[in-house]
PDB file of N, CA and C in Angstrom:
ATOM      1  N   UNK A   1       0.839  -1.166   0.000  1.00  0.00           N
ATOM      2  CA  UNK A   1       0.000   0.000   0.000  1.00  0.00           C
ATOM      3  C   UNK A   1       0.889   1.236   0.000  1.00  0.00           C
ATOM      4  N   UNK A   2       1.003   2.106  -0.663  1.00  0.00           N
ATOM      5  CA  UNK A   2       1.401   3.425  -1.344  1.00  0.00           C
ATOM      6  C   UNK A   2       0.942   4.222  -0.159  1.00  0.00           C
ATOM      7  N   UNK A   3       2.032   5.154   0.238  1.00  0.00           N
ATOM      8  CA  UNK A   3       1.087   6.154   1.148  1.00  0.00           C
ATOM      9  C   UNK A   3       1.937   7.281   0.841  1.00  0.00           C
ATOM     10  N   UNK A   4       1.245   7.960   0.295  1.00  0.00           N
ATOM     11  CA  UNK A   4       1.336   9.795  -0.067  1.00  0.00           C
ATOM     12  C   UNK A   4       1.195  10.454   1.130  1.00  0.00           C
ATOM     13  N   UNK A   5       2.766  10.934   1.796  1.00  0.00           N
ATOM     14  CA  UNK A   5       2.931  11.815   2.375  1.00  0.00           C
ATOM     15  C   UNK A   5       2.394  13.274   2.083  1.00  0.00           C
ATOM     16  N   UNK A   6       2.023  14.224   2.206  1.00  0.00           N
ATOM     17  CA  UNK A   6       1.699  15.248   2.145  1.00  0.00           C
ATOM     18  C   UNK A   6       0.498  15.316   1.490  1.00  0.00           C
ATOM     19  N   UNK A   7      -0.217  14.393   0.377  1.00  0.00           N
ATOM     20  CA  UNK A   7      -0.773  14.106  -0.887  1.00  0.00           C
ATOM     21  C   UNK A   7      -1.543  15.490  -0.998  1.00  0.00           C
ATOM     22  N   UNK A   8      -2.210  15.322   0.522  1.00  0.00           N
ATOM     23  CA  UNK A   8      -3.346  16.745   0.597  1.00  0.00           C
ATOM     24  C   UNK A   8      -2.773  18.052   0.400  1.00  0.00           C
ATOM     25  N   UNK A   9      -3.300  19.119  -0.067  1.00  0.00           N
ATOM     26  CA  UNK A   9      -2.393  20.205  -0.436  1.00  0.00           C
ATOM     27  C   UNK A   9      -2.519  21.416   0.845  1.00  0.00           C
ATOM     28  N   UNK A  10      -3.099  20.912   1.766  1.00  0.00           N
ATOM     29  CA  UNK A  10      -3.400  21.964   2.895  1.00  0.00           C
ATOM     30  C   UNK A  10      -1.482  22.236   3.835  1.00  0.00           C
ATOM     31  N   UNK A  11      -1.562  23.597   4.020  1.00  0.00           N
ATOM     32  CA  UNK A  11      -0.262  24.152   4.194  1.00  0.00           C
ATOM     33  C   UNK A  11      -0.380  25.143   5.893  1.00  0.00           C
ATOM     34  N   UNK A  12       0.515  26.117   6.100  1.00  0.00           N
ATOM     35  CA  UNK A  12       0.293  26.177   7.678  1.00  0.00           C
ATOM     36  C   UNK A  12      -0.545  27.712   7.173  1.00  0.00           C
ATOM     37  N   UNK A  13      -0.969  28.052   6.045  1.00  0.00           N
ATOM     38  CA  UNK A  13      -1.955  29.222   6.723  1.00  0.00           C
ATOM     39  C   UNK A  13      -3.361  28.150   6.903  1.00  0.00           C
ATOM     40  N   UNK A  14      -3.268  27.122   6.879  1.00  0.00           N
ATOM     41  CA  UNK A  14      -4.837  26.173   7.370  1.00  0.00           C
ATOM     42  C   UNK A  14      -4.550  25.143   8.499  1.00  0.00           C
ATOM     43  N   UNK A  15      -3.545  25.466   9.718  1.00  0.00           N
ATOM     44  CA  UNK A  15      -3.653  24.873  10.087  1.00  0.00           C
ATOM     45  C   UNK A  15      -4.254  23.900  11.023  1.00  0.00           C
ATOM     46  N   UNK A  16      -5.751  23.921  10.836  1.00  0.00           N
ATOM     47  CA  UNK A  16      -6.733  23.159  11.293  1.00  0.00           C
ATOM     48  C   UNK A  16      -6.882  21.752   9.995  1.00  0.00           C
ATOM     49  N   UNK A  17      -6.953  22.636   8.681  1.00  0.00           N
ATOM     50  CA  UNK A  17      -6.216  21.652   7.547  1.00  0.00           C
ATOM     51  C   UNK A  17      -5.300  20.543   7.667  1.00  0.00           C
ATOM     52  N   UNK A  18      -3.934  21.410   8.089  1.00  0.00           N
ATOM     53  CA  UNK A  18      -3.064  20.283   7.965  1.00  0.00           C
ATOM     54  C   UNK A  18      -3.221  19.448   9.176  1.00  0.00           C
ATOM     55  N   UNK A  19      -3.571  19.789  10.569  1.00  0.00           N
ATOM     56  CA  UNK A  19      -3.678  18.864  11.291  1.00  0.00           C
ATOM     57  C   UNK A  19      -4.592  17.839  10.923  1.00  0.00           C
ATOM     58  N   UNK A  20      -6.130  18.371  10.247  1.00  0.00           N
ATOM     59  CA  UNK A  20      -6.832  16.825   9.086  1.00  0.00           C
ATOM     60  C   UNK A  20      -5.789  16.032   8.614  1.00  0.00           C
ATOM     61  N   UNK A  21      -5.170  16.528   7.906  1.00  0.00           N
ATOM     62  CA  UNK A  21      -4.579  16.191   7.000  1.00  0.00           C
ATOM     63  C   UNK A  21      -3.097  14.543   7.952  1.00  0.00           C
ATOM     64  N   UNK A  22      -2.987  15.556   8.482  1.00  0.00           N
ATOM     65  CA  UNK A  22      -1.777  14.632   9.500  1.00  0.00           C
ATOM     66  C   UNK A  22      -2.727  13.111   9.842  1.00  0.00           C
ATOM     67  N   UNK A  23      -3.738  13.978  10.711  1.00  0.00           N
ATOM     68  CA  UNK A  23      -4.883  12.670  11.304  1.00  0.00           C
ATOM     69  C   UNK A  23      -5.206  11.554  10.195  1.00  0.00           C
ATOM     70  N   UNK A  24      -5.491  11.649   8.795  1.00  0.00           N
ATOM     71  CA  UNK A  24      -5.369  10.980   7.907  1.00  0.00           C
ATOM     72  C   UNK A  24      -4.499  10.090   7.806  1.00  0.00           C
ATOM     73  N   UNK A  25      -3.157  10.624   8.182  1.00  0.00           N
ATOM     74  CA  UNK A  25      -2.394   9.623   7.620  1.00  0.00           C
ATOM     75  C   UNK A  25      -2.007   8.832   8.940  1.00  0.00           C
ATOM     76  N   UNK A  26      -2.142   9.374  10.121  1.00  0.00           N
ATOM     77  CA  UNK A  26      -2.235   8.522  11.161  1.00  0.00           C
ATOM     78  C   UNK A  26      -3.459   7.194  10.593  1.00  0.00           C
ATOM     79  N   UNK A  27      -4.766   7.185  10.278  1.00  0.00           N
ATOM     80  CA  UNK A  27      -5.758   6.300  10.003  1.00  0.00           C
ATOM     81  C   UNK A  27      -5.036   5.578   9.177  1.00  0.00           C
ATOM     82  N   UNK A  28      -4.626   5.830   8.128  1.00  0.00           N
ATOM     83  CA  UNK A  28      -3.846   5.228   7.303  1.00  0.00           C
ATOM     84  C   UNK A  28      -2.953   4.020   7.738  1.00  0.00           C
ATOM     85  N   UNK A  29      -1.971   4.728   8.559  1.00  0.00           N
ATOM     86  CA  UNK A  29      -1.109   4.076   9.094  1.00  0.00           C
ATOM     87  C   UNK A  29      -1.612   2.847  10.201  1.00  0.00           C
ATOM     88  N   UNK A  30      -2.289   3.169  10.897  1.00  0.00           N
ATOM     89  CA  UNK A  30      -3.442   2.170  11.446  1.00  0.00           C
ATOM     90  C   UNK A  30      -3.656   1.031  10.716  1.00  0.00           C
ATOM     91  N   UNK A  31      -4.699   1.747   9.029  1.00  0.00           N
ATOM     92  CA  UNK A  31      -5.043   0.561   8.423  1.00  0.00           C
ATOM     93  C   UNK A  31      -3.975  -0.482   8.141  1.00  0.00           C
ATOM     94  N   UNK A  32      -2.543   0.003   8.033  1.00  0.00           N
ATOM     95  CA  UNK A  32      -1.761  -0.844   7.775  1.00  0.00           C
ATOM     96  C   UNK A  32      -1.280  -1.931   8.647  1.00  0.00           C
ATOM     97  N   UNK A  33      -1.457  -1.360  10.139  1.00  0.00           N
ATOM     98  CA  UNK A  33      -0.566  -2.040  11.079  1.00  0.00           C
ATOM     99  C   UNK A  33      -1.689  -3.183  11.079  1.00  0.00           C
ATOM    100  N   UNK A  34      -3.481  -3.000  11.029  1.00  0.00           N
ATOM    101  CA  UNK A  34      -4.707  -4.044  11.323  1.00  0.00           C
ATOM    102  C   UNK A  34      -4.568  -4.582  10.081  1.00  0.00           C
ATOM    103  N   UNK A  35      -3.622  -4.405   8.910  1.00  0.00           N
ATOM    104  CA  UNK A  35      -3.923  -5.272   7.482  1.00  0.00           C
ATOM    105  C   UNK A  35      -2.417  -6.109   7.802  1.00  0.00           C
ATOM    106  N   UNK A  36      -1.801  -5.465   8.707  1.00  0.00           N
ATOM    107  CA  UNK A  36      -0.774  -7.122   8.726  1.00  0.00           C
ATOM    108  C   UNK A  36      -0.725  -7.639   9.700  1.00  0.00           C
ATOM    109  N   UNK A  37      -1.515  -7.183  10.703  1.00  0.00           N
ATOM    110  CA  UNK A  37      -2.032  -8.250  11.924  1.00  0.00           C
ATOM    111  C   UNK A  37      -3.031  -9.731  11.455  1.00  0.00           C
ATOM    112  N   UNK A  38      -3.550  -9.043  10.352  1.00  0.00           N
ATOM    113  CA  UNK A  38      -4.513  -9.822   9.812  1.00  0.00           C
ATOM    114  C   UNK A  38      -4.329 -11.030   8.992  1.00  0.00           C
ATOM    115  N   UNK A  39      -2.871 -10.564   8.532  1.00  0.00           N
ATOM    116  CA  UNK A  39      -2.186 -11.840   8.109  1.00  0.00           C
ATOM    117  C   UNK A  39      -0.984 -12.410   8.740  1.00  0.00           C
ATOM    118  N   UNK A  40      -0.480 -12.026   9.850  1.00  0.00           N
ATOM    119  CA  UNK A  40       0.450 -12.144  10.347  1.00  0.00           C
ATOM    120  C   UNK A  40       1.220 -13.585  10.334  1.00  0.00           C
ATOM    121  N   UNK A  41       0.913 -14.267  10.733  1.00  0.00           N
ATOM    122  CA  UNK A  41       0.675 -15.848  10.207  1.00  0.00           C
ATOM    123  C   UNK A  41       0.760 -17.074   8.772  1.00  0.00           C
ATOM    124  N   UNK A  42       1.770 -15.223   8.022  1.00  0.00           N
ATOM    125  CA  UNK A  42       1.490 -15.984   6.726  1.00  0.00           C
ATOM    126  C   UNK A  42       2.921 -15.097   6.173  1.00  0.00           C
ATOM    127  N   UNK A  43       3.764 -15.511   5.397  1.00  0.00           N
ATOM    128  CA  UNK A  43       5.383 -14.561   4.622  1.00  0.00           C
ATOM    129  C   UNK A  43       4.564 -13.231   4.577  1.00  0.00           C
ATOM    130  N   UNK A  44       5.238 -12.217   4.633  1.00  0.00           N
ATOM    131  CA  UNK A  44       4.960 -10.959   4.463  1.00  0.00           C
ATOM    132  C   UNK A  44       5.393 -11.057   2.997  1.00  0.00           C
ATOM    133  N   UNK A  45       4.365 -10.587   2.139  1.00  0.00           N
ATOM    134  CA  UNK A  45       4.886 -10.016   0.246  1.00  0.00           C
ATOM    135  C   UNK A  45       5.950  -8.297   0.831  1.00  0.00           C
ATOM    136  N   UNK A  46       6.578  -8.215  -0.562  1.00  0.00           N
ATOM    137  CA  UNK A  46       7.123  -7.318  -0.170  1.00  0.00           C
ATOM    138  C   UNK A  46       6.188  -5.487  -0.129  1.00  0.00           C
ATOM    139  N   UNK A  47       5.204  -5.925  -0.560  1.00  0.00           N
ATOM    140  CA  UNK A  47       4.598  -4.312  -0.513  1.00  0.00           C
ATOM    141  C   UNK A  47       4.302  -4.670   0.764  1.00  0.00           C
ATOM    142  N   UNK A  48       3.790  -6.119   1.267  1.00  0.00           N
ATOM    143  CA  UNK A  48       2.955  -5.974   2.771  1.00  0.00           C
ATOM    144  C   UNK A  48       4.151  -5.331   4.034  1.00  0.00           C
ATOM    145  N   UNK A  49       5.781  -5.913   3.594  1.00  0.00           N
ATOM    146  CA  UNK A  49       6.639  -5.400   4.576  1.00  0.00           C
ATOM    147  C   UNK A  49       7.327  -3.935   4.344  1.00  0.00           C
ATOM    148  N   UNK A  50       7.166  -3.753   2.890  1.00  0.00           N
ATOM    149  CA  UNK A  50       7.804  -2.143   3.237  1.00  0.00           C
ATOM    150  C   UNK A  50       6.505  -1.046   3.511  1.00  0.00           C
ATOM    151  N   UNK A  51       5.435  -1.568   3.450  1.00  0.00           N
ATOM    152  CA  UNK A  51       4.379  -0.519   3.883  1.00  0.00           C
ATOM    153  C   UNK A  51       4.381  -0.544   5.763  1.00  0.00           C
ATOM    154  N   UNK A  52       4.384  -1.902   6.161  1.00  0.00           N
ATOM    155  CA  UNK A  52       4.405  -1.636   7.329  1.00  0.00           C
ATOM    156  C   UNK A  52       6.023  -0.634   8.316  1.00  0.00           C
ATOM    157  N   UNK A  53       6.706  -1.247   6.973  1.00  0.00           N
ATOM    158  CA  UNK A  53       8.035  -0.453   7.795  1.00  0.00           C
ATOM    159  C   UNK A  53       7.789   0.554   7.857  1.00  0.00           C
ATOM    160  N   UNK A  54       6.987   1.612   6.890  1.00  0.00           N
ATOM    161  CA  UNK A  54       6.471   2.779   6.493  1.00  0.00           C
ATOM    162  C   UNK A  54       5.425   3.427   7.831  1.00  0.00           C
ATOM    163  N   UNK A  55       5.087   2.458   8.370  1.00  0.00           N
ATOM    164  CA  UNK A  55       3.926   2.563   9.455  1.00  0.00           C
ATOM    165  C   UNK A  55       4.971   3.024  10.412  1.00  0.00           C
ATOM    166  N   UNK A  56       5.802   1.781  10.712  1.00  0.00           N
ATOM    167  CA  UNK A  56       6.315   1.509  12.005  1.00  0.00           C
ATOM    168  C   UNK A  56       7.447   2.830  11.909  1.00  0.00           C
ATOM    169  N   UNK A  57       8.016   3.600  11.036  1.00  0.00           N
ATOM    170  CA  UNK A  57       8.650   4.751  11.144  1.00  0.00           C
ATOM    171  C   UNK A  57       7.925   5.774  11.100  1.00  0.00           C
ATOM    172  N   UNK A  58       6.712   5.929  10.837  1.00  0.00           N
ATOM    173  CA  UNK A  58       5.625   7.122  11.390  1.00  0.00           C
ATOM    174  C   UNK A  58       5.899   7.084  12.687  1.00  0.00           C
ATOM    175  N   UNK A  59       5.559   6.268  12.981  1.00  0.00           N
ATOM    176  CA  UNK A  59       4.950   6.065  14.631  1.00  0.00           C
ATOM    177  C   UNK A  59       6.066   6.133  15.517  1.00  0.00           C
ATOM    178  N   UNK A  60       7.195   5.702  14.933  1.00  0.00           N
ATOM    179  CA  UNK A  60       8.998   5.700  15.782  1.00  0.00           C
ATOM    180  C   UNK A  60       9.563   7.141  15.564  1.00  0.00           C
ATOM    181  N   UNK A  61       8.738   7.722  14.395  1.00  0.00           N
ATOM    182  CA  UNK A  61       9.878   8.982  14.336  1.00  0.00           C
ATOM    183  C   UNK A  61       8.413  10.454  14.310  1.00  0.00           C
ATOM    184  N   UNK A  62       7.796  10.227  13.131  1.00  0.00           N
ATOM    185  CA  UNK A  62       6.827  11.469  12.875  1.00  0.00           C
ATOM    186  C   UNK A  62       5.699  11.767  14.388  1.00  0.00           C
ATOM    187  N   UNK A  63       4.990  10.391  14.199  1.00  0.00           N
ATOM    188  CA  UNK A  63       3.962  10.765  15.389  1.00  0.00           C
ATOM    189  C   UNK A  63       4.283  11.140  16.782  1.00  0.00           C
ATOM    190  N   UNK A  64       5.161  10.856  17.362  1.00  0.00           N
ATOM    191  CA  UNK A  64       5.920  11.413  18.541  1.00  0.00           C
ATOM    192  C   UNK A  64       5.860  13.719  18.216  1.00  0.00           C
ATOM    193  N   UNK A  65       6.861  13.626  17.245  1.00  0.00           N
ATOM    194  CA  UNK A  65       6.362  15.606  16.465  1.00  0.00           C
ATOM    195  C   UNK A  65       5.598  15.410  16.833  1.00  0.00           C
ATOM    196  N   UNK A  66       4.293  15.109  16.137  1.00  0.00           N
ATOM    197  CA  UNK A  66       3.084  15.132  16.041  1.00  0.00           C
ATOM    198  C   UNK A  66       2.091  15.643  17.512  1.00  0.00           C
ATOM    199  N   UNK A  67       2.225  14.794  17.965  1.00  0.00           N
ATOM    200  CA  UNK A  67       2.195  14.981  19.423  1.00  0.00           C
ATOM    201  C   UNK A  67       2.348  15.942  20.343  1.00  0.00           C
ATOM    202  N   UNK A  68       3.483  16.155  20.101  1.00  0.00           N
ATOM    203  CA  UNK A  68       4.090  17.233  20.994  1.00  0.00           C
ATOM    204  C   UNK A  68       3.909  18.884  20.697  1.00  0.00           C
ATOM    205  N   UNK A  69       3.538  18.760  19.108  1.00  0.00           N
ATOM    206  CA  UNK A  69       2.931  19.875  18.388  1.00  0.00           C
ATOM    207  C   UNK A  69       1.652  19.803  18.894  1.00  0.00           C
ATOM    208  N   UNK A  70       0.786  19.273  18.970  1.00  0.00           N
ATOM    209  CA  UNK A  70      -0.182  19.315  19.464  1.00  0.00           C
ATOM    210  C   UNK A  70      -0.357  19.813  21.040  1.00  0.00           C
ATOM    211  N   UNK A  71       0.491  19.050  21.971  1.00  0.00           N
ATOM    212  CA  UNK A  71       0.816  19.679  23.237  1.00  0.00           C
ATOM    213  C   UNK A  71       0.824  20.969  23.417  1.00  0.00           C
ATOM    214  N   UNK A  72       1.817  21.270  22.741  1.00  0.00           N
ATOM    215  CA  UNK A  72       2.584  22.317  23.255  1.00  0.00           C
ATOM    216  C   UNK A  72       2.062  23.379  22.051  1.00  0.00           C
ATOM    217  N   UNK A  73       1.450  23.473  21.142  1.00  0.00           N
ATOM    218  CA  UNK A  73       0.763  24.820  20.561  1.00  0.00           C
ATOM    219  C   UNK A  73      -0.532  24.689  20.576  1.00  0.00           C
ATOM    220  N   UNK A  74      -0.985  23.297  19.767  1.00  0.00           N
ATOM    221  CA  UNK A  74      -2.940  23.314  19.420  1.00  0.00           C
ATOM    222  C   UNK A  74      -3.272  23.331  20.919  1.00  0.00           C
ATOM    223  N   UNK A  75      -3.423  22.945  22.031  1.00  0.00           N
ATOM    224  CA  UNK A  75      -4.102  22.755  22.899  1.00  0.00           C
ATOM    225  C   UNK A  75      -3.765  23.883  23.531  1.00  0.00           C
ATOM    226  N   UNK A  76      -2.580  24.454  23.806  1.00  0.00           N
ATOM    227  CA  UNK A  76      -2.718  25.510  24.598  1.00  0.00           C
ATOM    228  C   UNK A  76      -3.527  26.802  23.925  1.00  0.00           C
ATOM    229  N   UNK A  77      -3.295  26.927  22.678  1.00  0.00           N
ATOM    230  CA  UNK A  77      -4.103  28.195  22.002  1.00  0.00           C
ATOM    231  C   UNK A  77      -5.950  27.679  21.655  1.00  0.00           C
ATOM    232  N   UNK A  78      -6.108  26.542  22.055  1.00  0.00           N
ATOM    233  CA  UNK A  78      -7.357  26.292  21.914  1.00  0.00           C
ATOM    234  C   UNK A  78      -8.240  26.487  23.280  1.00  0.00           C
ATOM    235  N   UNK A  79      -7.386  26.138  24.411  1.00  0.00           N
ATOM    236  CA  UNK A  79      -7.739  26.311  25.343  1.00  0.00           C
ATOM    237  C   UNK A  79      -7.810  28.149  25.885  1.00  0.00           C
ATOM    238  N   UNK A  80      -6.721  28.704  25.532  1.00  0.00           N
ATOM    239  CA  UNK A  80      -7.024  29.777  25.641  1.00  0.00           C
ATOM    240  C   UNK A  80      -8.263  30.630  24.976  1.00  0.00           C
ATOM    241  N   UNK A  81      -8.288  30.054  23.342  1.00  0.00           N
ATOM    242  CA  UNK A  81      -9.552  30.765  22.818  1.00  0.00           C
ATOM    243  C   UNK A  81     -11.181  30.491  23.576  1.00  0.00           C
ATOM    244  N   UNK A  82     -11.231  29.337  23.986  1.00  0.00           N
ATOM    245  CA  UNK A  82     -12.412  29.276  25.267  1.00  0.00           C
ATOM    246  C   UNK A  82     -12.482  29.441  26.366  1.00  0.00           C
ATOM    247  N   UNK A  83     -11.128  29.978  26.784  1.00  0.00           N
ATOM    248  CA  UNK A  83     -11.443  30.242  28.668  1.00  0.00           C
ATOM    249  C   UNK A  83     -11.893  31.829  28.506  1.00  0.00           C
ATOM    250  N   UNK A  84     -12.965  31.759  29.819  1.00  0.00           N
ATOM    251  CA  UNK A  84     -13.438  32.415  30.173  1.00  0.00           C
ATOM    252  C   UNK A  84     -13.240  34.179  30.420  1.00  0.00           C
ATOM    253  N   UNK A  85     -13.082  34.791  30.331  1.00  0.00           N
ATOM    254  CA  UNK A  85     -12.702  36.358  31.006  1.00  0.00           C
ATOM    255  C   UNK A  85     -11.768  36.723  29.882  1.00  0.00           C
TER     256      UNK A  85
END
């Protein structure tokens, strides 16, 4: 399975966009890890093992960023736009 990094064209003046956009490929990456659980039990073909390697370095290197961007800017400026006074 092919996975287009960026594919979506949303950039940081949308960034409610690109965070969609990120969340996507988190699902993505998901579908991959539940499509070789699903066969696990059987040779990995080679698209089935370099897609998951593809997963398993999201998740070891990007989604960790991911995260912490979220921490440390979306939540605090979201939280500020609804508190009170």
């Amino acid at each position: 399975m092919p996975v287009h990094i960026g594919a979506k064209a949303n950039n940081f003046s949308d960034p409610t966009g690109l965070l969609s956009d990120c969340h996507r490929r988190i699902e993505t990456f998901l579908g991959v890890l539940e499509a070789t659980a699903a066969v696990i039990d059987r040779p990995a073909s080679d698209e089935t093992g370099r897609a998951l390697e593809s997963a398993l370095r999201y998740f070891g290197q990007a989604a960790p960023t991911h995260t912490a961007d979220e921490d440390s800017v979306m939540f605090p400026l979201s939280s500020a736009a609804v508190a009170p006074g």
